[in-house]
C-alpha atoms as a PDB file:
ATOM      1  CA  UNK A   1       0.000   0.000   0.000  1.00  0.00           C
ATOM      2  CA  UNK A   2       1.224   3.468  -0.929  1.00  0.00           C
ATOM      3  CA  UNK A   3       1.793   6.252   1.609  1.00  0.00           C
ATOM      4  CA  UNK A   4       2.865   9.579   1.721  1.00  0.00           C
ATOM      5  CA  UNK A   5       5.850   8.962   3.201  1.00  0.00           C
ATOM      6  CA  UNK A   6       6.777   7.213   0.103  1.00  0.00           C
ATOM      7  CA  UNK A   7       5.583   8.774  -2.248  1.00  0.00           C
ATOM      8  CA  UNK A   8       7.840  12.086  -0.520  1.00  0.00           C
ATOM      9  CA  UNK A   9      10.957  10.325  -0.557  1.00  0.00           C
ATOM     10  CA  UNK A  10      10.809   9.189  -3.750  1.00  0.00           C
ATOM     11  CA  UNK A  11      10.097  12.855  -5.056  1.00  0.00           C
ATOM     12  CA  UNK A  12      13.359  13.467  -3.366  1.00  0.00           C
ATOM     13  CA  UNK A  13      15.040  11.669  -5.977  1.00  0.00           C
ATOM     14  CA  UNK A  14      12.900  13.056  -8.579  1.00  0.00           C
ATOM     15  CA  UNK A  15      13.531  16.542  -7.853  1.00  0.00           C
ATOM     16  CA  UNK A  16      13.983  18.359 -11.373  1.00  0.00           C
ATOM     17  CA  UNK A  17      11.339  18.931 -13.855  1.00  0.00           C
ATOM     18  CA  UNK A  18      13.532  16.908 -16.426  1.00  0.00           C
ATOM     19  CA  UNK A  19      13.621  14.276 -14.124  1.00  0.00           C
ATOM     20  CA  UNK A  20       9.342  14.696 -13.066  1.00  0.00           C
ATOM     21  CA  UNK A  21       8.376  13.904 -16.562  1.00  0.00           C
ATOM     22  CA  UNK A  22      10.664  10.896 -16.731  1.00  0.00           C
ATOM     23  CA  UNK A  23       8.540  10.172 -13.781  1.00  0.00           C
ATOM     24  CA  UNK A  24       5.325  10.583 -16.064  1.00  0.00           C
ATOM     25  CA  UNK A  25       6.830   8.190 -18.405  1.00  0.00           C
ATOM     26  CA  UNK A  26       7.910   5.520 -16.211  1.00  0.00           C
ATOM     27  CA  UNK A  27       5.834   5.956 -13.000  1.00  0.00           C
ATOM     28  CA  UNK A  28       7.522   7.453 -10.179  1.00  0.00           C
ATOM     29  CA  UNK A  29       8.965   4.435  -8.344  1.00  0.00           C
ATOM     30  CA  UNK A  30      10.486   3.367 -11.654  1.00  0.00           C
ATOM     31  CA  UNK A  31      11.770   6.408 -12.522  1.00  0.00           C
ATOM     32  CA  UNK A  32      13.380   7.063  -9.064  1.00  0.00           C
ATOM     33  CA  UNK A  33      15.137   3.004  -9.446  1.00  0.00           C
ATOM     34  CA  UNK A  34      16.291   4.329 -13.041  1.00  0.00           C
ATOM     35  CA  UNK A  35      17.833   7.211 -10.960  1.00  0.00           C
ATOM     36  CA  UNK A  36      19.356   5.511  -8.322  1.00  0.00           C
ATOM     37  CA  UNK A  37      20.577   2.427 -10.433  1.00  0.00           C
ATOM     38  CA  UNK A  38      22.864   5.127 -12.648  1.00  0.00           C
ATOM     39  CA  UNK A  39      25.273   5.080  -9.416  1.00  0.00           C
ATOM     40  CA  UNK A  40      24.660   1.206  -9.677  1.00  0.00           C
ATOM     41  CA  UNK A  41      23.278  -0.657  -7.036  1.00  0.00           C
ATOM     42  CA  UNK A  42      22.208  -3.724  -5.527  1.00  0.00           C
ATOM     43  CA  UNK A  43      18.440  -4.648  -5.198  1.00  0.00           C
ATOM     44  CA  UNK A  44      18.848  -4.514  -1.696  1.00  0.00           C
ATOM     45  CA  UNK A  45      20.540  -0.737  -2.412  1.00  0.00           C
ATOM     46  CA  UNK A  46      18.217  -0.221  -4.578  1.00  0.00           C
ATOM     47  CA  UNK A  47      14.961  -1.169  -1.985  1.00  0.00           C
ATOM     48  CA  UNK A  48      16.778   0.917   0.756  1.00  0.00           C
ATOM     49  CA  UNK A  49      17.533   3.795  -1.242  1.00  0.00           C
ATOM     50  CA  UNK A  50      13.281   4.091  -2.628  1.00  0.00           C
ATOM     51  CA  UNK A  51      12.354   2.721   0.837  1.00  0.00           C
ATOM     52  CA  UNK A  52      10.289  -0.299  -0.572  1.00  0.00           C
ATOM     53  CA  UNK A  53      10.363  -4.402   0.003  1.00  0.00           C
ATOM     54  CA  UNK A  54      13.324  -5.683  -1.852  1.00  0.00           C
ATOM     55  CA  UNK A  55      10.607  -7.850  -3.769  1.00  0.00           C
ATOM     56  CA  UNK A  56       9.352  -4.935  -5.176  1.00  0.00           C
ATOM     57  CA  UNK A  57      13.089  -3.374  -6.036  1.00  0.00           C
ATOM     58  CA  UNK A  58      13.040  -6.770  -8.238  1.00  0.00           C
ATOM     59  CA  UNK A  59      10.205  -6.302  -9.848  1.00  0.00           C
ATOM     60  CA  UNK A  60      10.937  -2.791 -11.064  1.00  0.00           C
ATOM     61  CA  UNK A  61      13.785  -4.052 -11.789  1.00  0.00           C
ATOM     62  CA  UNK A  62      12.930  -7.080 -14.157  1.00  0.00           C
ATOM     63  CA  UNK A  63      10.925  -4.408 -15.394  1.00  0.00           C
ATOM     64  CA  UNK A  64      13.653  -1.964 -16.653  1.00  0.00           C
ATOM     65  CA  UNK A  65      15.804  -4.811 -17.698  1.00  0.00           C
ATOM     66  CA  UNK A  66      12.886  -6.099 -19.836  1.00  0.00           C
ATOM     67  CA  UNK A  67      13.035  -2.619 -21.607  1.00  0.00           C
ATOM     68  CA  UNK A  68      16.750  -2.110 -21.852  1.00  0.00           C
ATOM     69  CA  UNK A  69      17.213   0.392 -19.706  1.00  0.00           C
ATOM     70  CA  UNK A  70      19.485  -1.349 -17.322  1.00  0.00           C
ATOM     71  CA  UNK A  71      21.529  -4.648 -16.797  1.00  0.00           C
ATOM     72  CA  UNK A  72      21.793  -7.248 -14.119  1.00  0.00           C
ATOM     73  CA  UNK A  73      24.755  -8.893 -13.142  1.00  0.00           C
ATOM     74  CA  UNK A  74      24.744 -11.499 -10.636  1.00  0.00           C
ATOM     75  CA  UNK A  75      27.548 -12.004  -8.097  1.00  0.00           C
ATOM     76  CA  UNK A  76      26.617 -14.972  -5.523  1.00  0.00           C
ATOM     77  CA  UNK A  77      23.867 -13.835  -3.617  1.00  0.00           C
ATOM     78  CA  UNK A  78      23.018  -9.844  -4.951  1.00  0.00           C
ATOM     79  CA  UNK A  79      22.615  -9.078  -8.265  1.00  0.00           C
ATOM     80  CA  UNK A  80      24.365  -5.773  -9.012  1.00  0.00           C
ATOM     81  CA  UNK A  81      21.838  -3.243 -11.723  1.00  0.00           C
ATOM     82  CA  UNK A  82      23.610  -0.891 -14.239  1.00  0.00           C
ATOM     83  CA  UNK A  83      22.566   0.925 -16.811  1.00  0.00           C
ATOM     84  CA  UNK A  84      22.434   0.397 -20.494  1.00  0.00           C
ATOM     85  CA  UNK A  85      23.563   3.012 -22.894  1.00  0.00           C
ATOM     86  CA  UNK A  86      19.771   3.325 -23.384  1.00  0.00           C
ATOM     87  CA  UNK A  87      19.492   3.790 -19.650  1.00  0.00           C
ATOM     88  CA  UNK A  88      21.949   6.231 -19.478  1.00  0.00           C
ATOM     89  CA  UNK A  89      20.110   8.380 -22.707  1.00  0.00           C
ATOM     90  CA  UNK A  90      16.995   8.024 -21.484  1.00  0.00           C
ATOM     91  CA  UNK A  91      18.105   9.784 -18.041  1.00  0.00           C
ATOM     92  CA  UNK A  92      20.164  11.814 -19.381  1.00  0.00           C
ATOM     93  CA  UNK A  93      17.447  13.613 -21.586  1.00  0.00           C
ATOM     94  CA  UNK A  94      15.069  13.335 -18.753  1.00  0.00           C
ATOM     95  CA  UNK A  95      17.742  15.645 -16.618  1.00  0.00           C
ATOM     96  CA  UNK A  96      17.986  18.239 -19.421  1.00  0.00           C
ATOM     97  CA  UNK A  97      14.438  19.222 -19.759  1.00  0.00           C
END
């Protein structure tokens, strides 16, 4: 269940207007895990960072690998997201609007 407590703290990473209508595009959550996984990041990193369940850092995850915007690279147990060079565009532009 959403809050507003989420829902602020995720703002915080979306804080530009660039970076607000990448949040249109992608849905805030997914936009904010597109922001934090530029630094790369862990799932669990990545579920700390948006303050959500590490099931649902996966899922946005699956879905950004799905569309190319990032890769997954498993070590052991954590699987380590980076972005693609479609990622990295796609951000990019959504920063300099």
């Amino acid at each position: 269940m959403h809050n507003g407590v989420y829902r602020t703290r995720r703002q915080n990473v979306l804080s530009s207007g660039g970076e607000r209508a990448l949040g249109n595009l992608l849905g805030a959550t997914r936009a904010a895990a597109l922001t934090v996984v530029a630094d790369g990041a862990t799932t669990n990193e990545l579920a700390a960072r948006l303050h959500i369940s590490p099931a649902a850092a996966s899922h946005h995850t699956r879905v950004l690998r799905e569309a190319g915007l990032i890769v997954s690279t498993r070590d052991r147990n954590h699987v380590l997201h980076t972005l693609t060079a479609a990622g990295a565009e796609l951000l990019g532009a959504g920063r300099r609007t």
